[in-house]
N, C-alpha and C. Protein backbone atom coordinates (compact mmCIF):
# COMPACT_ATOMS: atom_id res chain seq x y z
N UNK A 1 98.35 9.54 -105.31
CA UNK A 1 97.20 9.84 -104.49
C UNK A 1 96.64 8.53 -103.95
N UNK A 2 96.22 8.16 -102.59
CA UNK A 2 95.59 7.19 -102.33
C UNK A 2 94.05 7.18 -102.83
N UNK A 3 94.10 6.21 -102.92
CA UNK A 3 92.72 5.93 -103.64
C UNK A 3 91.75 5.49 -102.57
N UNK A 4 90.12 5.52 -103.23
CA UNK A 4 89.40 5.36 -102.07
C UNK A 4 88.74 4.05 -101.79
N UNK A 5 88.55 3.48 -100.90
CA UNK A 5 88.44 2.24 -100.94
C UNK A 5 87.26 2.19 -101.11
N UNK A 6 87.06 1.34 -103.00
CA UNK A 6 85.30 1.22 -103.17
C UNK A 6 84.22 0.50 -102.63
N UNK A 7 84.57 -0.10 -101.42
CA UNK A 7 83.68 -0.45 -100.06
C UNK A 7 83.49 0.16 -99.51
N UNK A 8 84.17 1.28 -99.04
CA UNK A 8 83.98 2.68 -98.08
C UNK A 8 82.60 3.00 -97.88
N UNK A 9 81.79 3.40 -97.06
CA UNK A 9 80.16 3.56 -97.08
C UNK A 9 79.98 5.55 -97.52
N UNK A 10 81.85 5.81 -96.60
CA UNK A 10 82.31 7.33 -96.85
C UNK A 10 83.40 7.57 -97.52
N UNK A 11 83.87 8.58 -97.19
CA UNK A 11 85.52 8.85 -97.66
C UNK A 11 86.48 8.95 -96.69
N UNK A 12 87.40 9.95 -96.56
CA UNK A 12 88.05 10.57 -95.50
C UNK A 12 87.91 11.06 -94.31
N UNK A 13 88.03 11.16 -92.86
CA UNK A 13 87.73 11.83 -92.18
C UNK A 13 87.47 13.37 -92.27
N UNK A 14 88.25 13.62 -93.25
CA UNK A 14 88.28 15.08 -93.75
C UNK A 14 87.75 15.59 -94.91
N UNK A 15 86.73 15.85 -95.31
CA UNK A 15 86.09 15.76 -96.21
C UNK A 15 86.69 16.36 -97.67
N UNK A 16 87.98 17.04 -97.63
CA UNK A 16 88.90 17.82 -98.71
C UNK A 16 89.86 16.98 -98.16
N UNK A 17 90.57 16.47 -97.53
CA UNK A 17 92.36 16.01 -97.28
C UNK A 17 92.35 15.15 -96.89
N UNK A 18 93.22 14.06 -97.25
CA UNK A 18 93.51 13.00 -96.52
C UNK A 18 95.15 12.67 -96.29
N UNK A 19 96.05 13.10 -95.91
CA UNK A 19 97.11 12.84 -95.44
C UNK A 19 97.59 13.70 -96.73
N UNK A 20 97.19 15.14 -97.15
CA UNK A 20 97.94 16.24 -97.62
C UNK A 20 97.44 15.33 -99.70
N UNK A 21 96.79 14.57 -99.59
CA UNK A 21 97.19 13.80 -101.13
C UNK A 21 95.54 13.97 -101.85
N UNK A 22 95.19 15.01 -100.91
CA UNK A 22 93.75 15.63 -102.19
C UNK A 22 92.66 14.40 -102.30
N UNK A 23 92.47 13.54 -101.17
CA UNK A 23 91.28 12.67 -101.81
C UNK A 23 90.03 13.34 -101.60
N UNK A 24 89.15 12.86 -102.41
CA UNK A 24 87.58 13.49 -102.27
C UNK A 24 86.70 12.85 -101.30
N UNK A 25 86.34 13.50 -100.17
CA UNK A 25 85.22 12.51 -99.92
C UNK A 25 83.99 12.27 -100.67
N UNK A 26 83.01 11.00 -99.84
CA UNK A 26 81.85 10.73 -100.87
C UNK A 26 82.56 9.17 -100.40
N UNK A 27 83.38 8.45 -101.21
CA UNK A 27 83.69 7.12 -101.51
C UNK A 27 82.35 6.63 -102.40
N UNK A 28 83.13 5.49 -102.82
CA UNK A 28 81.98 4.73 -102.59
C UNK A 28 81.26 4.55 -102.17
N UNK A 29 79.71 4.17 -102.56
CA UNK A 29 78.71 3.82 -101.48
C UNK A 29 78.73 2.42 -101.19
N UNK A 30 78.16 2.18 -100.11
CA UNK A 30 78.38 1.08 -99.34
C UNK A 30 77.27 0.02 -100.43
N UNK A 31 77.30 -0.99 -101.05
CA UNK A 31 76.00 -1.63 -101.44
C UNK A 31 76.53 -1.60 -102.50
N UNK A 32 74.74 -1.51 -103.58
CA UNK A 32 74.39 -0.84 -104.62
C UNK A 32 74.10 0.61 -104.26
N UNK A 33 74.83 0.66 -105.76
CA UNK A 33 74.05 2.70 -105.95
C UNK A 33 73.25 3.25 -106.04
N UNK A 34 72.74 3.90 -105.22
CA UNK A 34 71.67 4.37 -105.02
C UNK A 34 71.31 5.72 -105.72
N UNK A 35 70.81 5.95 -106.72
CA UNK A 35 70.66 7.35 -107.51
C UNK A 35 70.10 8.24 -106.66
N UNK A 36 69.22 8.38 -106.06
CA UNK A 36 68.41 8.94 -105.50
C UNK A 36 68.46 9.78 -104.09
N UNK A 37 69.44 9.44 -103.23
CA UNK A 37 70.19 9.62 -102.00
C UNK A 37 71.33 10.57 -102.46
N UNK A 38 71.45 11.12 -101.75
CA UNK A 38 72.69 11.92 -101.21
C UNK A 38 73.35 10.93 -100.00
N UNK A 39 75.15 10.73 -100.75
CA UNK A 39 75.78 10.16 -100.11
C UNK A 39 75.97 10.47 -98.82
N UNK A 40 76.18 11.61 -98.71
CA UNK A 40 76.71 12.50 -97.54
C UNK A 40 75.67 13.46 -97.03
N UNK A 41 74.52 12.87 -96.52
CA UNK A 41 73.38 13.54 -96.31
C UNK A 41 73.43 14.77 -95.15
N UNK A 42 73.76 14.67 -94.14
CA UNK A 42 74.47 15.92 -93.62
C UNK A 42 74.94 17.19 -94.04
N UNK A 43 75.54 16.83 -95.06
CA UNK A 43 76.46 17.91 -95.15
C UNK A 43 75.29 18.78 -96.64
N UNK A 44 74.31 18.31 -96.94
CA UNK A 44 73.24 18.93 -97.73
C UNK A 44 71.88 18.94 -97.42
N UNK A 45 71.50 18.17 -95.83
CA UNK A 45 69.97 18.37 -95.52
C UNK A 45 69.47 19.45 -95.24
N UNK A 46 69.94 20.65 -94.57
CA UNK A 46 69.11 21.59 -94.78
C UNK A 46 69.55 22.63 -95.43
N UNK A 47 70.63 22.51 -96.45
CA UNK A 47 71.44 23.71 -97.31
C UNK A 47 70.17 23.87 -98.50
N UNK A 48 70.56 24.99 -99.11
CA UNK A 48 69.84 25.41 -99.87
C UNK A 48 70.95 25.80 -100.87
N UNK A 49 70.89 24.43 -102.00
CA UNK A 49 72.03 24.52 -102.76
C UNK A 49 71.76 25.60 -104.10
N UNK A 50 70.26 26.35 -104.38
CA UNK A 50 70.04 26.76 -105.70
C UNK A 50 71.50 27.57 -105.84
N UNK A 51 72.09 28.19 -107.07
CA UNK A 51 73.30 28.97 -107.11
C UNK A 51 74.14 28.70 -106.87
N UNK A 52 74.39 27.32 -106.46
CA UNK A 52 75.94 26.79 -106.64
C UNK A 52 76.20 26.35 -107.51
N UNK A 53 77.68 26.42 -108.30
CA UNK A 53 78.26 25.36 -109.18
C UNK A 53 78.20 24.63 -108.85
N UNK A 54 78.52 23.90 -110.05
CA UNK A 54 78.63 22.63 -109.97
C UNK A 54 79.86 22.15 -111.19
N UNK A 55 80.56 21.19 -110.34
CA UNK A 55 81.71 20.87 -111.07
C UNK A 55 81.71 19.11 -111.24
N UNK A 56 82.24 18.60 -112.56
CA UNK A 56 82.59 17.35 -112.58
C UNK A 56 83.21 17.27 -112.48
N UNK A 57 83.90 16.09 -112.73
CA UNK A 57 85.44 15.58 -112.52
C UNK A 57 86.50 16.23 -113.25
N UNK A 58 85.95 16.89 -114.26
CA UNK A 58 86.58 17.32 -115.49
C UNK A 58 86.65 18.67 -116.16
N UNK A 59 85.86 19.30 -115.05
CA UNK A 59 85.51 20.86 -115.47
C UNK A 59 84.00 21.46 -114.82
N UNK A 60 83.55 22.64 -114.90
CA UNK A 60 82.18 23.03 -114.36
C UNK A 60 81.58 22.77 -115.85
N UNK A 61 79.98 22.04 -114.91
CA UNK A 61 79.08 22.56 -115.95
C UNK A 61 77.80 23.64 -115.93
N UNK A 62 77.58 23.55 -115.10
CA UNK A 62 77.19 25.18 -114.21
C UNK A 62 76.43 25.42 -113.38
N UNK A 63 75.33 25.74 -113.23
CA UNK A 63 74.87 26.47 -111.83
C UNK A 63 73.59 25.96 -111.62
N UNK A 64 72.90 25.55 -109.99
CA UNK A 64 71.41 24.84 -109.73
C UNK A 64 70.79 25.50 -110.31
N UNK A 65 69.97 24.79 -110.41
CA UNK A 65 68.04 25.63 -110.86
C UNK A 65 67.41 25.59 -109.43
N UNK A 66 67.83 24.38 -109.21
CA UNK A 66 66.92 23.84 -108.13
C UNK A 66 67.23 22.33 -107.92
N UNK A 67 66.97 22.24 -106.31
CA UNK A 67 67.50 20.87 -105.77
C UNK A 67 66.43 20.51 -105.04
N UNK A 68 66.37 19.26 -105.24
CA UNK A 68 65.01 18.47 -103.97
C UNK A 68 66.15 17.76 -103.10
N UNK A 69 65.10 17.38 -101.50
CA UNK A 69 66.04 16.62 -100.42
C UNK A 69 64.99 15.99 -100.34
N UNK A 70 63.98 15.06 -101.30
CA UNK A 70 62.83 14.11 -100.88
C UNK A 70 63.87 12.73 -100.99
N UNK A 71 63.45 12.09 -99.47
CA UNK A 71 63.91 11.10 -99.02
C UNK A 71 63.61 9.89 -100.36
N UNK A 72 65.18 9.22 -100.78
CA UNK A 72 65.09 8.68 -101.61
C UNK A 72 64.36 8.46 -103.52
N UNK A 73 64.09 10.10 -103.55
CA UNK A 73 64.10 11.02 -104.71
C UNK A 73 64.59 12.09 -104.75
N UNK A 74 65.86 12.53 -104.28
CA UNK A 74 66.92 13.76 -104.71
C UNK A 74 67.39 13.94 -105.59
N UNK A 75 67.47 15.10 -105.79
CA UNK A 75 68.14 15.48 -106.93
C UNK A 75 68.40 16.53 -107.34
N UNK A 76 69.24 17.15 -108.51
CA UNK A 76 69.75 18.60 -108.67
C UNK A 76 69.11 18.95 -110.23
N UNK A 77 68.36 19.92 -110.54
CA UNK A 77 68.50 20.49 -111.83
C UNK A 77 69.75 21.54 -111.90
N UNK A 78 70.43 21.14 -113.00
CA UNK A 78 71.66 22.49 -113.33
C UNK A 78 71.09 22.90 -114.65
N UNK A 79 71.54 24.36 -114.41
CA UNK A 79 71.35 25.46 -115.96
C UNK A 79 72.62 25.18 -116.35
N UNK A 80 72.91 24.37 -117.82
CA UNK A 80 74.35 24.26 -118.13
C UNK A 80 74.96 25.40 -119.07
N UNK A 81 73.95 26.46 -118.83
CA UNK A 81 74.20 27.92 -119.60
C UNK A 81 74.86 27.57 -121.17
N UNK A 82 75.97 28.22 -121.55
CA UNK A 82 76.66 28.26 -122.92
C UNK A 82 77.22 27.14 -123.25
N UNK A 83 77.26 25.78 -122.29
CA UNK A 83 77.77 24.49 -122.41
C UNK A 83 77.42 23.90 -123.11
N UNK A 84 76.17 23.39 -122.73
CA UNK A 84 75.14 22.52 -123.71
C UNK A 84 73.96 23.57 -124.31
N UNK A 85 74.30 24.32 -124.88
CA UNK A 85 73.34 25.52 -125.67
C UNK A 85 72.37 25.75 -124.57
N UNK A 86 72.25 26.24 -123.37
CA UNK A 86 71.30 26.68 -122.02
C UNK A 86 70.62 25.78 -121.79
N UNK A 87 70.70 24.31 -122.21
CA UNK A 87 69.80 22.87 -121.62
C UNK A 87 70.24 22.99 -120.35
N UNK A 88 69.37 22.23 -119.50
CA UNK A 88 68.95 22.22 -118.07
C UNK A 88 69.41 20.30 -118.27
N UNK A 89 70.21 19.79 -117.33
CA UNK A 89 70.34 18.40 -116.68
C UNK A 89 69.57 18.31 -115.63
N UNK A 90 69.58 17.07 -115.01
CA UNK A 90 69.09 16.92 -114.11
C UNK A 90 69.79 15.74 -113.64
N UNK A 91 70.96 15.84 -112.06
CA UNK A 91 71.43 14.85 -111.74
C UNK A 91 71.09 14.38 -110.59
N UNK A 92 70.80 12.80 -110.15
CA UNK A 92 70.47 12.40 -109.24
C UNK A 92 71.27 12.75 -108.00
N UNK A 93 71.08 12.89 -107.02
CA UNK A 93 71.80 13.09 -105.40
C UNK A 93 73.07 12.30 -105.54
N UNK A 94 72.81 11.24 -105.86
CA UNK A 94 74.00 9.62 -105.74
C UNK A 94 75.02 10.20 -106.42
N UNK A 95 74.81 11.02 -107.41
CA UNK A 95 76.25 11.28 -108.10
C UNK A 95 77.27 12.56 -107.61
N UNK A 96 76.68 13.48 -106.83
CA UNK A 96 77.26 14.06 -105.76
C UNK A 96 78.35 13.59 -104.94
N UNK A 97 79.25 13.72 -104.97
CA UNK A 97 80.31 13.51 -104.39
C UNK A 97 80.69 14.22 -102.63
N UNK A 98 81.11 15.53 -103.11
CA UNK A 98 80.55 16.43 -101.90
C UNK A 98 80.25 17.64 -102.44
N UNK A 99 80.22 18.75 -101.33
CA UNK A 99 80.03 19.90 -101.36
C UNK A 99 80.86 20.64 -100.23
N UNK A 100 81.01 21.68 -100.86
CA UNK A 100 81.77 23.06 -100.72
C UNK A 100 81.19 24.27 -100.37
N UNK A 101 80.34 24.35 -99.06
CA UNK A 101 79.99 25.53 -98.92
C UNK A 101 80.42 26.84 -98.95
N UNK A 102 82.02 26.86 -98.45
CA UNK A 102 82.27 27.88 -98.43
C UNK A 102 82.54 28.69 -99.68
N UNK A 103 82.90 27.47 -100.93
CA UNK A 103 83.16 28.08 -102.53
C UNK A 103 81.69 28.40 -103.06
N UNK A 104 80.80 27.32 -101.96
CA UNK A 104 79.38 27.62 -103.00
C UNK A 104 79.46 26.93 -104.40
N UNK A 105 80.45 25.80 -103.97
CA UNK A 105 80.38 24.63 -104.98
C UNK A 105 79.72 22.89 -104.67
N UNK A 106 79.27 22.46 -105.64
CA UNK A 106 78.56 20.63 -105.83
C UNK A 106 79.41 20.22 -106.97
N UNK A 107 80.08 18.86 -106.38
CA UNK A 107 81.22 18.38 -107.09
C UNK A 107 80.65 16.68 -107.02
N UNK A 108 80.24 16.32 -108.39
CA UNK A 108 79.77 15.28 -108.89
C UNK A 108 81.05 14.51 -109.51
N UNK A 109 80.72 13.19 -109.09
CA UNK A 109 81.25 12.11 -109.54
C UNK A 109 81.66 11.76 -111.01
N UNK A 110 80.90 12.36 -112.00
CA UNK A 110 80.57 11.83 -113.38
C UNK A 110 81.09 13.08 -114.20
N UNK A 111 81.67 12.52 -115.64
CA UNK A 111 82.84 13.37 -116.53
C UNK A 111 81.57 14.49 -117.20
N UNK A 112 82.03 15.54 -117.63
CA UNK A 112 81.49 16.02 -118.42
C UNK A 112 80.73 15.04 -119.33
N UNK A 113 81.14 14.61 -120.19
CA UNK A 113 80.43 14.07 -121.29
C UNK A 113 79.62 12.95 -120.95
N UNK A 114 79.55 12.33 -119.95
CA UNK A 114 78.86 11.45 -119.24
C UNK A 114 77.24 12.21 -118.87
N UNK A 115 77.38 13.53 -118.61
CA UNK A 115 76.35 14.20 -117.50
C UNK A 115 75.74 14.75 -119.57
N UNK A 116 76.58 14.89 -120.23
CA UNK A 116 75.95 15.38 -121.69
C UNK A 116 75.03 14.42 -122.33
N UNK A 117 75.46 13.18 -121.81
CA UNK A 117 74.82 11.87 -122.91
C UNK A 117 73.46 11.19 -121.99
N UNK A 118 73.42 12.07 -120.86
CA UNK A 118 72.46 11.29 -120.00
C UNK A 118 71.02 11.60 -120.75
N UNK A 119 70.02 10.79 -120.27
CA UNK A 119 68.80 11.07 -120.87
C UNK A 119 68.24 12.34 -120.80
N UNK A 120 67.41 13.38 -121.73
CA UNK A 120 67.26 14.74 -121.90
C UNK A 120 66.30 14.92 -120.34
N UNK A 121 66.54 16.08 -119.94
CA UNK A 121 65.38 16.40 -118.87
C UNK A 121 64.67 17.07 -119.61
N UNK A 122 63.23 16.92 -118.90
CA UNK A 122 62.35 17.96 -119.28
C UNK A 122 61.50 18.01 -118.04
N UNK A 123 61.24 19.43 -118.23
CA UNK A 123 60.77 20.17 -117.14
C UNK A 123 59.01 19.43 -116.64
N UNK A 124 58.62 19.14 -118.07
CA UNK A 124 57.19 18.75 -117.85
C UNK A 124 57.33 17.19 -117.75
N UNK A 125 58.20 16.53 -117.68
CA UNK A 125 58.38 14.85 -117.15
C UNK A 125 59.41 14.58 -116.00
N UNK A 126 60.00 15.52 -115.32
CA UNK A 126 60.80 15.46 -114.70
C UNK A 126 60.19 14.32 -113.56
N UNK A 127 59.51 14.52 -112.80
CA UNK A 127 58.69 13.44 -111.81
C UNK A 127 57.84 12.00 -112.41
N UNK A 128 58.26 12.07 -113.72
CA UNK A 128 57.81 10.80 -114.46
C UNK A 128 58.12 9.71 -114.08
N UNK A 129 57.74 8.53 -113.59
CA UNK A 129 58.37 7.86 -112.86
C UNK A 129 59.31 6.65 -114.21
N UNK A 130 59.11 6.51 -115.20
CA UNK A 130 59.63 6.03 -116.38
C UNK A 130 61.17 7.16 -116.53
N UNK A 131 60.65 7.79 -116.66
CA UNK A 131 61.87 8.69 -116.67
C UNK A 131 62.64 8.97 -115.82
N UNK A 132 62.57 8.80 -114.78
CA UNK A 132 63.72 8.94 -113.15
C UNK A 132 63.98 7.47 -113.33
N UNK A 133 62.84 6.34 -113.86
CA UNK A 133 64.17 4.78 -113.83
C UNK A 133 64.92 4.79 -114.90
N UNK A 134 64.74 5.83 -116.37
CA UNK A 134 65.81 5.44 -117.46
C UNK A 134 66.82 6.52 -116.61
N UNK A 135 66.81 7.73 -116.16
CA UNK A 135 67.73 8.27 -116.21
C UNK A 135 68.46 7.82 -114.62
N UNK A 136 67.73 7.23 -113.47
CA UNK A 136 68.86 6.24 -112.21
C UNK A 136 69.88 5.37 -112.64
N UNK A 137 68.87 4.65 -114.08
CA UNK A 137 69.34 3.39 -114.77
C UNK A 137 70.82 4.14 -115.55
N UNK A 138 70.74 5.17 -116.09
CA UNK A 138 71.69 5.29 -116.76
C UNK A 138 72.87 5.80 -115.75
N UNK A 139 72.53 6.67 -115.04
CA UNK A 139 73.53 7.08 -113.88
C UNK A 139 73.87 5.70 -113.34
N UNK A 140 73.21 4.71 -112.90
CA UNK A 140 73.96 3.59 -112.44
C UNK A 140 75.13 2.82 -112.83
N UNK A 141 74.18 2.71 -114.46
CA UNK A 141 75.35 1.82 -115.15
C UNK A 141 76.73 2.78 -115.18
N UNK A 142 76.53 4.44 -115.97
CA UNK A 142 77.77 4.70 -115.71
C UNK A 142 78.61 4.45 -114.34
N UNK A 143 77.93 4.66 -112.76
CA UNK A 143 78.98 4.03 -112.27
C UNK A 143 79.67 3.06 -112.12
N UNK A 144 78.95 1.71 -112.61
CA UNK A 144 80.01 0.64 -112.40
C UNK A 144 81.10 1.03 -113.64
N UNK A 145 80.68 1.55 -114.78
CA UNK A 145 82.11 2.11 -115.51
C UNK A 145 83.02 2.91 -115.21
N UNK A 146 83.01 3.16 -114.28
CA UNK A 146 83.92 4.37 -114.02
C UNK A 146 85.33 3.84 -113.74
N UNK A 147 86.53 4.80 -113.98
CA UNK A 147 87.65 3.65 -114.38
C UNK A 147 88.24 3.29 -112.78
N UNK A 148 89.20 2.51 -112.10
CA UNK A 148 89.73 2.01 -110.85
C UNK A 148 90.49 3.07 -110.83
N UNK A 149 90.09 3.61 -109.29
CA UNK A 149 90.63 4.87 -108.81
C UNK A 149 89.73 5.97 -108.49
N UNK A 150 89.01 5.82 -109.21
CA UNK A 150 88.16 7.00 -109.21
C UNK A 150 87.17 7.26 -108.38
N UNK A 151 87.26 8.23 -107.92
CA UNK A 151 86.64 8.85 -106.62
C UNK A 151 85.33 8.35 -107.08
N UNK A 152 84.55 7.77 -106.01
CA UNK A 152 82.93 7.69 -106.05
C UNK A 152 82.12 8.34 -105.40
């Protein structure tokens, strides 16, 4: 599979295919990572993602609660239903990769167990501003870990 070039600001011209070899768009973001943004802002400014899956790299973990499009505070709550015993995540925009309207799928960057170990959401601190920098902070660092190759 060609890989995506982690300078890329995007991905592919094609947002599912790139010369038949399955790359994802998204790429890399251009810079630093930005938690908070949606890479691919287009293709989610005026969708109304509640009820989509949502898939990692590695499997679904399950379905919106609810998504904000506030400029440079986005973000997704997922119900991770029978996964994580019905806990609710909460992932920043940045880790969005793309989306799939027609499956009615959001396909994030980050492994299952990555999106498990992130800091707990809670419903009554969610807009905490301490708490959106531990949990950007932690989504950040996991991306510079992420291994060479891997779709951003």
């Amino acid at each position: 599979m060609d890989r995506l070039d982690p300078h890329a600001a995007t991905g592919t011209p094609d947002p599912m295919r790139h010369g038949d070899q399955g790359a994802i768009a998204g790429g890399a973001p251009a810079g630093a990572f930005d938690p908070w943004s949606y890479r691919d802002r287009p293709s989610v400014a005026d969708a109304d993602l509640v009820g989509y899956h949502v898939e990692a790299t590695d499997g679904g973990i399950g379905k919106i609660d609810s998504a904000s499009h506030e400029v440079g505070g986005s973000y997704l709550v997922v119900d991770t239903g029978p996964w994580i015993f019905g806990r609710k995540v909460m992932l920043p925009a940045g880790t969005v990769n793309h989306v799939d309207h027609d499956a009615r799928t959001v396909f994030v960057d980050r492994e299952r167990d990555q999106i498990k170990a992130a800091p707990e959401y809670d419903e009554d601190s969610h807009g905490d501003p301490a708490f959106r920098d531990r949990l950007g902070g932690y989504y950040d660092e996991s991306y510079g870990n992420l291994p060479p190759g891997t779709a951003r």
